[in-house]
N, C-alpha and C. Protein backbone atom coordinates (compact mmCIF):
# COMPACT_ATOMS: atom_id res chain seq x y z
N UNK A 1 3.53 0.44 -21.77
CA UNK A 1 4.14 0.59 -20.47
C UNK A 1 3.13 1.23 -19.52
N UNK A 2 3.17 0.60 -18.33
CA UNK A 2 1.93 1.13 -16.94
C UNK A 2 2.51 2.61 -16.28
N UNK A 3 1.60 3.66 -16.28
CA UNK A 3 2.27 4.87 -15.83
C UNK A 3 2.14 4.39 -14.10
N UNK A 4 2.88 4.88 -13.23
CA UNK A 4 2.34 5.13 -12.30
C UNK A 4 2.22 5.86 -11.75
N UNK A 5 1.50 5.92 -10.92
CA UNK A 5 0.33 7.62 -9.68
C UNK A 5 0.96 7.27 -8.47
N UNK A 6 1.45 8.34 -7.92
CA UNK A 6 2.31 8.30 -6.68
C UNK A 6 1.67 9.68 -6.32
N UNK A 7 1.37 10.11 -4.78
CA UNK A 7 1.43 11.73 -3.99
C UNK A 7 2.08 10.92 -3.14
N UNK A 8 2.69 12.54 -2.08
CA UNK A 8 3.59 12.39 -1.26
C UNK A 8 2.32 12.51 0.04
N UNK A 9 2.93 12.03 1.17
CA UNK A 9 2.00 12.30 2.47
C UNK A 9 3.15 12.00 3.76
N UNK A 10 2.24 12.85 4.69
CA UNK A 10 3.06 12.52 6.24
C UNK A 10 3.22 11.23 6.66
N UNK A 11 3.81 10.67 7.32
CA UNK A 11 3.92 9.39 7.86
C UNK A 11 4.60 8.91 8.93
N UNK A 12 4.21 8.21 9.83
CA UNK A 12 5.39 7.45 11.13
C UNK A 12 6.72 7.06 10.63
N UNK A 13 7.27 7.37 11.54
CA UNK A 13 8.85 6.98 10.69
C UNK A 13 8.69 5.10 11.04
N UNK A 14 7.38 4.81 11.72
CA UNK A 14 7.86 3.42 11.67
C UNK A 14 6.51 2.47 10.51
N UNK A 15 6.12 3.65 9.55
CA UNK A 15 5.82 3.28 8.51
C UNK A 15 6.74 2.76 7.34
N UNK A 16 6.71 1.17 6.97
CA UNK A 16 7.92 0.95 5.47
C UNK A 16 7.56 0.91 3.98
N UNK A 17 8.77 1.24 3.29
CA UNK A 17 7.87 0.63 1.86
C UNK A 17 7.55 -0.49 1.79
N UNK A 18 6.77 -0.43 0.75
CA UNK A 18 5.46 -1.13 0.55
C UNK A 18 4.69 -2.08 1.12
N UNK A 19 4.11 -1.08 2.39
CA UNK A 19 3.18 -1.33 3.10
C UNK A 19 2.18 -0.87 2.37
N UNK A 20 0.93 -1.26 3.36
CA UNK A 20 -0.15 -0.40 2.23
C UNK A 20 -1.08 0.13 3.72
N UNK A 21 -1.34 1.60 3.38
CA UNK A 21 -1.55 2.91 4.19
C UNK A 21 -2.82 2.91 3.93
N UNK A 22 -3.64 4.12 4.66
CA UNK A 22 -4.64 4.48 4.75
C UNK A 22 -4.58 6.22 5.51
N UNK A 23 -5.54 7.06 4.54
CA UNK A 23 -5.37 8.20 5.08
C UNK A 23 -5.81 8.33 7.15
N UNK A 24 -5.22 8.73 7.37
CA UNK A 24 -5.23 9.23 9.07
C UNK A 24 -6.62 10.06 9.07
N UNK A 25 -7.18 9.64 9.84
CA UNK A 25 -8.94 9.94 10.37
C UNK A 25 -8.61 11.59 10.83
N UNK A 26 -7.49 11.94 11.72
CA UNK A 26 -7.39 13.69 11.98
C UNK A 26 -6.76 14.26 11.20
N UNK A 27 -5.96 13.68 10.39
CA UNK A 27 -4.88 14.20 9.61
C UNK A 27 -4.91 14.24 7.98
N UNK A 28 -5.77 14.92 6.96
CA UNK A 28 -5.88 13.89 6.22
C UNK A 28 -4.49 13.92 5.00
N UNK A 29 -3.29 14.75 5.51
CA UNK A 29 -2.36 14.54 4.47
C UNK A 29 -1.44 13.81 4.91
N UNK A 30 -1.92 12.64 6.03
CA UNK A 30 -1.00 11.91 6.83
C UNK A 30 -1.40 10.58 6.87
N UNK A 31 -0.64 9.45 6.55
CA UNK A 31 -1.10 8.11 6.31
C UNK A 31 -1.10 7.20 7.50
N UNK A 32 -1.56 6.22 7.87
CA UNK A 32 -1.45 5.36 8.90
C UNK A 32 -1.25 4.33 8.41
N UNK A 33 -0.76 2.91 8.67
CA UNK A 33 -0.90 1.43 8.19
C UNK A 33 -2.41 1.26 8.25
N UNK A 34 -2.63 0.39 7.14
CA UNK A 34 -4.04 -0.50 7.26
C UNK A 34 -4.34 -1.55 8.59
N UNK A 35 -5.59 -0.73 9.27
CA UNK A 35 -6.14 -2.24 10.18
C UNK A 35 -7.70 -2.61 9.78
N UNK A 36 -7.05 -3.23 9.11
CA UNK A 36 -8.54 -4.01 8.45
C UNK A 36 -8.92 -4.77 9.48
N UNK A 37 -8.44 -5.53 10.65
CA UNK A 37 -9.25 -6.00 11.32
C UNK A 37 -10.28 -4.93 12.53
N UNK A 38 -9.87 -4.16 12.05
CA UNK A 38 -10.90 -2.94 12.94
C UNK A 38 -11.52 -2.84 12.28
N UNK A 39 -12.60 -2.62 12.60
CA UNK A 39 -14.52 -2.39 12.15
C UNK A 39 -14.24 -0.65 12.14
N UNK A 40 -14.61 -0.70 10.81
CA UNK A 40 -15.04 0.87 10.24
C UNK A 40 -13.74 1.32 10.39
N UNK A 41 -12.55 0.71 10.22
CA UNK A 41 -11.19 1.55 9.67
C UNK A 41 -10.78 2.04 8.22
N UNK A 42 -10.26 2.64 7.64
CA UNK A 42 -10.23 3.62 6.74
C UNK A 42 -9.91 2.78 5.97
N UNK A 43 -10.50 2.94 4.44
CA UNK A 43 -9.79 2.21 3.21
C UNK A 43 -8.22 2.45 2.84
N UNK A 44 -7.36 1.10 2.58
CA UNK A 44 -6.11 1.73 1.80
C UNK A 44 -6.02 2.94 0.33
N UNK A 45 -5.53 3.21 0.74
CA UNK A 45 -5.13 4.40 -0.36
C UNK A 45 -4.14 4.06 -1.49
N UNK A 46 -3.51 3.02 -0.76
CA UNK A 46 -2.20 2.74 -1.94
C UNK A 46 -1.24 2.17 -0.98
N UNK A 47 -0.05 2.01 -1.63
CA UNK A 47 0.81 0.90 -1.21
C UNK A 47 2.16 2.53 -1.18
N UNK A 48 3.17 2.17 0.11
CA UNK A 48 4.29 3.07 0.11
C UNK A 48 5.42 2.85 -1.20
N UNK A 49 5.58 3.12 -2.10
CA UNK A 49 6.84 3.78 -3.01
C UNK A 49 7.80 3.66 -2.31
N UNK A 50 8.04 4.60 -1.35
CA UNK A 50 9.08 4.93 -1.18
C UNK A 50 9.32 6.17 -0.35
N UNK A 51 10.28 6.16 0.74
CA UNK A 51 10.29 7.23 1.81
C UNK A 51 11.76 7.81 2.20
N UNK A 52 11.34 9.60 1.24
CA UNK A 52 12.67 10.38 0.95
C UNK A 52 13.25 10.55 2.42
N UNK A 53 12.31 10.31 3.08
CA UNK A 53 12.68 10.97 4.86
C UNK A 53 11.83 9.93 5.19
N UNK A 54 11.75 9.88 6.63
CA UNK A 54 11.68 9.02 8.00
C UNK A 54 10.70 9.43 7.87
N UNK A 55 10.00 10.22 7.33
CA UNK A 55 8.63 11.08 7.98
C UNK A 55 7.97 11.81 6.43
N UNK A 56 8.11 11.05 5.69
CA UNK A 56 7.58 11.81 4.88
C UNK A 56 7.37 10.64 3.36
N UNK A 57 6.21 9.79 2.83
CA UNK A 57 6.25 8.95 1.70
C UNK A 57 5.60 9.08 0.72
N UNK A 58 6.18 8.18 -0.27
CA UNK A 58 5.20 8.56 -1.70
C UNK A 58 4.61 7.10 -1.58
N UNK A 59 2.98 7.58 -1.89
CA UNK A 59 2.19 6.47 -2.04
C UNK A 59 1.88 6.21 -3.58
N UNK A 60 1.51 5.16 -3.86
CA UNK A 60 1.35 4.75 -4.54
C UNK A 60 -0.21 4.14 -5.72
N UNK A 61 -0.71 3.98 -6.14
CA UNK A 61 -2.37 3.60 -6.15
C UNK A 61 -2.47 3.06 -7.19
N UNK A 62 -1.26 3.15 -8.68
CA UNK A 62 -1.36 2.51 -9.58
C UNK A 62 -0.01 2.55 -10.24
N UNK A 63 0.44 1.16 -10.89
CA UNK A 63 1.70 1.34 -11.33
C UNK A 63 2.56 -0.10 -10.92
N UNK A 64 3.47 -0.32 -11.19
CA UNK A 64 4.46 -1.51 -10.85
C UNK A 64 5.04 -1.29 -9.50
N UNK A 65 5.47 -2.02 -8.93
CA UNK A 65 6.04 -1.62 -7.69
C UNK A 65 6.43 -2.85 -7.32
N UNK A 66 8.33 -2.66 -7.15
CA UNK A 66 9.25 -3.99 -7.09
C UNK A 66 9.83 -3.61 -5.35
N UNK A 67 10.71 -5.09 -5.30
CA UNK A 67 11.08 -4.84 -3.87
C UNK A 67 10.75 -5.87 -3.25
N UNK A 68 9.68 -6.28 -3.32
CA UNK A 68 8.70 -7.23 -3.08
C UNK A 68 9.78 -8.79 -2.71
N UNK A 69 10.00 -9.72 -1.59
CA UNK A 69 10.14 -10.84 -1.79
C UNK A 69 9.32 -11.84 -2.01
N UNK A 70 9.47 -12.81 -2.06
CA UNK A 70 8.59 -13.68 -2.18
C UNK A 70 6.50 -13.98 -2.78
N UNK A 71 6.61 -13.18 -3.35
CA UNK A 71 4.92 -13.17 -3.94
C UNK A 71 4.73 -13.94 -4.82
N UNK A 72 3.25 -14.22 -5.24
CA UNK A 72 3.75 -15.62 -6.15
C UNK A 72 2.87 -15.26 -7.32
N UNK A 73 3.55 -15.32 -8.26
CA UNK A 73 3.29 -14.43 -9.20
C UNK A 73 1.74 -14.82 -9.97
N UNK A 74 1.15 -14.12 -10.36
CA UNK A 74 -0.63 -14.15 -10.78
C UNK A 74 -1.54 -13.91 -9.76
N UNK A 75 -1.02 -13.83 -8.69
CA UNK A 75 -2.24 -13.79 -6.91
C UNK A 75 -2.20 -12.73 -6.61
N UNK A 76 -3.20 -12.87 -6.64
CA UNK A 76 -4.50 -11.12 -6.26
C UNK A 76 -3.64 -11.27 -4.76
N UNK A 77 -3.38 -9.87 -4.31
CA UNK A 77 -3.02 -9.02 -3.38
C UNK A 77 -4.11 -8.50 -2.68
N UNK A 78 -4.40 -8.58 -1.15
CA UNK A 78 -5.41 -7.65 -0.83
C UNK A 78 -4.64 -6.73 0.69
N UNK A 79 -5.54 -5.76 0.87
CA UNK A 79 -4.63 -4.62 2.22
C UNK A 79 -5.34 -6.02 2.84
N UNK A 80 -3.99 -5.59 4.15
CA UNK A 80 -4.25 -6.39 5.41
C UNK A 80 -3.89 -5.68 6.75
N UNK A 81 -3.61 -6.53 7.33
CA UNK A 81 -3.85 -5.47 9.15
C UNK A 81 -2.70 -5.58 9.31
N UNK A 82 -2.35 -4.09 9.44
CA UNK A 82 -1.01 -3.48 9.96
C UNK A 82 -0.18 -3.12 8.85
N UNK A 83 -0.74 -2.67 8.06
CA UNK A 83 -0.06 -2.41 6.40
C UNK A 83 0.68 -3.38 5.82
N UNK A 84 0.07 -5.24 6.23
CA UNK A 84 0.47 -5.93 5.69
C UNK A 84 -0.44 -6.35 4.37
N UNK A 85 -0.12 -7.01 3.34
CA UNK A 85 -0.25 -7.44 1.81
C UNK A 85 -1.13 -8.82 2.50
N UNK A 86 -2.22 -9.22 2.12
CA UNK A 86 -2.76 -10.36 2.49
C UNK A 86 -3.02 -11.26 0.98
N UNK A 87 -3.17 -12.36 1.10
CA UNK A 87 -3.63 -12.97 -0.23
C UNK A 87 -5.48 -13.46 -0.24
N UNK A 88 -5.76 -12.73 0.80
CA UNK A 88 -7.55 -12.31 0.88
C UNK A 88 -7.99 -11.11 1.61
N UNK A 89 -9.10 -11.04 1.46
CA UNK A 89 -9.66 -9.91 1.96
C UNK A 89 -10.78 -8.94 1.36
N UNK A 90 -10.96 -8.43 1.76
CA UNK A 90 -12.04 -7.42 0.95
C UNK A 90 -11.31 -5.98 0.06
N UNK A 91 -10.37 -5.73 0.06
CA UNK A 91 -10.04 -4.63 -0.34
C UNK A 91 -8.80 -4.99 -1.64
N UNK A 92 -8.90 -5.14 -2.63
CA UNK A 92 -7.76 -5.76 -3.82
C UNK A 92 -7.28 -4.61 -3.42
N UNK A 93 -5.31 -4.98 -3.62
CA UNK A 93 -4.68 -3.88 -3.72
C UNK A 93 -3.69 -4.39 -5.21
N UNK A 94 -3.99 -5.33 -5.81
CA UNK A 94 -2.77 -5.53 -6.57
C UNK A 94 -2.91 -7.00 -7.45
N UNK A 95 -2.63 -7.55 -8.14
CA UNK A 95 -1.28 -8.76 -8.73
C UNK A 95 0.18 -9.14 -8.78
N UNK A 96 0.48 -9.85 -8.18
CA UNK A 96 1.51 -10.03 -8.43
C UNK A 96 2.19 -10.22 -10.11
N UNK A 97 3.83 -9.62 -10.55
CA UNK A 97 3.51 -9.83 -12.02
C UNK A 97 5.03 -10.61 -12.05
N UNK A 98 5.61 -10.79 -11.00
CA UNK A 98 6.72 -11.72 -10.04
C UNK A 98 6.55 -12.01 -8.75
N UNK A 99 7.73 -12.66 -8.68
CA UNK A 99 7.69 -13.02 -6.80
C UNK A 99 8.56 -11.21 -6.49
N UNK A 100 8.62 -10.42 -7.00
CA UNK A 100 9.44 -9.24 -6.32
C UNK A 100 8.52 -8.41 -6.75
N UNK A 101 7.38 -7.96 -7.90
CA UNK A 101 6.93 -6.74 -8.48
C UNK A 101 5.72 -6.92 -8.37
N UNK A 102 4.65 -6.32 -7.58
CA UNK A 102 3.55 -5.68 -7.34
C UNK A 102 2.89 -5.09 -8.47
N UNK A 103 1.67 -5.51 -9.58
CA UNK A 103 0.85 -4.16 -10.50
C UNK A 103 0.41 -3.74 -9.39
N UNK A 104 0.45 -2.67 -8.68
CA UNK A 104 -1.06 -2.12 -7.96
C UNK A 104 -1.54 -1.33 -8.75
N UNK A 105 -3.10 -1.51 -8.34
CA UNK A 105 -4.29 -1.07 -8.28
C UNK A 105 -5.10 -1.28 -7.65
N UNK A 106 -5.20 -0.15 -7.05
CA UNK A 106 -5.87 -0.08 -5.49
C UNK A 106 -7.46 -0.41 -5.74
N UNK A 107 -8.07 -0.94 -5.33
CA UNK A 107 -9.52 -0.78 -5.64
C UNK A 107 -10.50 0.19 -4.38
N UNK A 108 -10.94 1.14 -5.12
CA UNK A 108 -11.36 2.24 -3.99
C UNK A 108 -12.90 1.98 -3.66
């Protein structure tokens, strides 16, 4: 069985689960969405878990992670712009292991 690694961090309340974040450039216990199409924006950190409050989430970096619609199961996951899941890119965040469940592993 896959353990998974979750910390908690600050966040926009118009951050959702499982997006996939990136630590905040002033803030660093505070996450932002991924914009990979910005030049020299911050690596993802992990994919959102889950958010006890509006303002407050557990990230994620390794581990299963369901919820998920439509993914197609065996396809590499990569961060994308705006804490969206892309199926390219430079940054792997994952496999799909269904169309609903995410392995992530973030590649740092």
């Amino acid at each position: 069985m896959s353990q998974s690694h979750v910390r908690g961090y600050h966040c926009s309340s118009a951050i959702s689960v499982g997006e996939c974040v990136a630590l905040d450039a002033v803030t660093s216990r505070t996450v932002i969405q991924t914009q990979t199409a910005t030049l020299g924006s911050k690596p993802c950190i992990g994919l959102v878990a889950s958010k006890p409050s509006s303002t407050w989430c557990l990230v994620m970096w390794h581990g299963p992670l369901g919820g998920f619609v439509g993914l197609t199961t065996g396809q590499q996951y990569f961060a994308g712009d705006n804490g969206a899941l892309a199926t390219s890119g430079t940054q792997s965040v994952g496999v799909a292991d269904s169309d609903t469940t995410l392995l992530v592993d973030v590649d740092k």
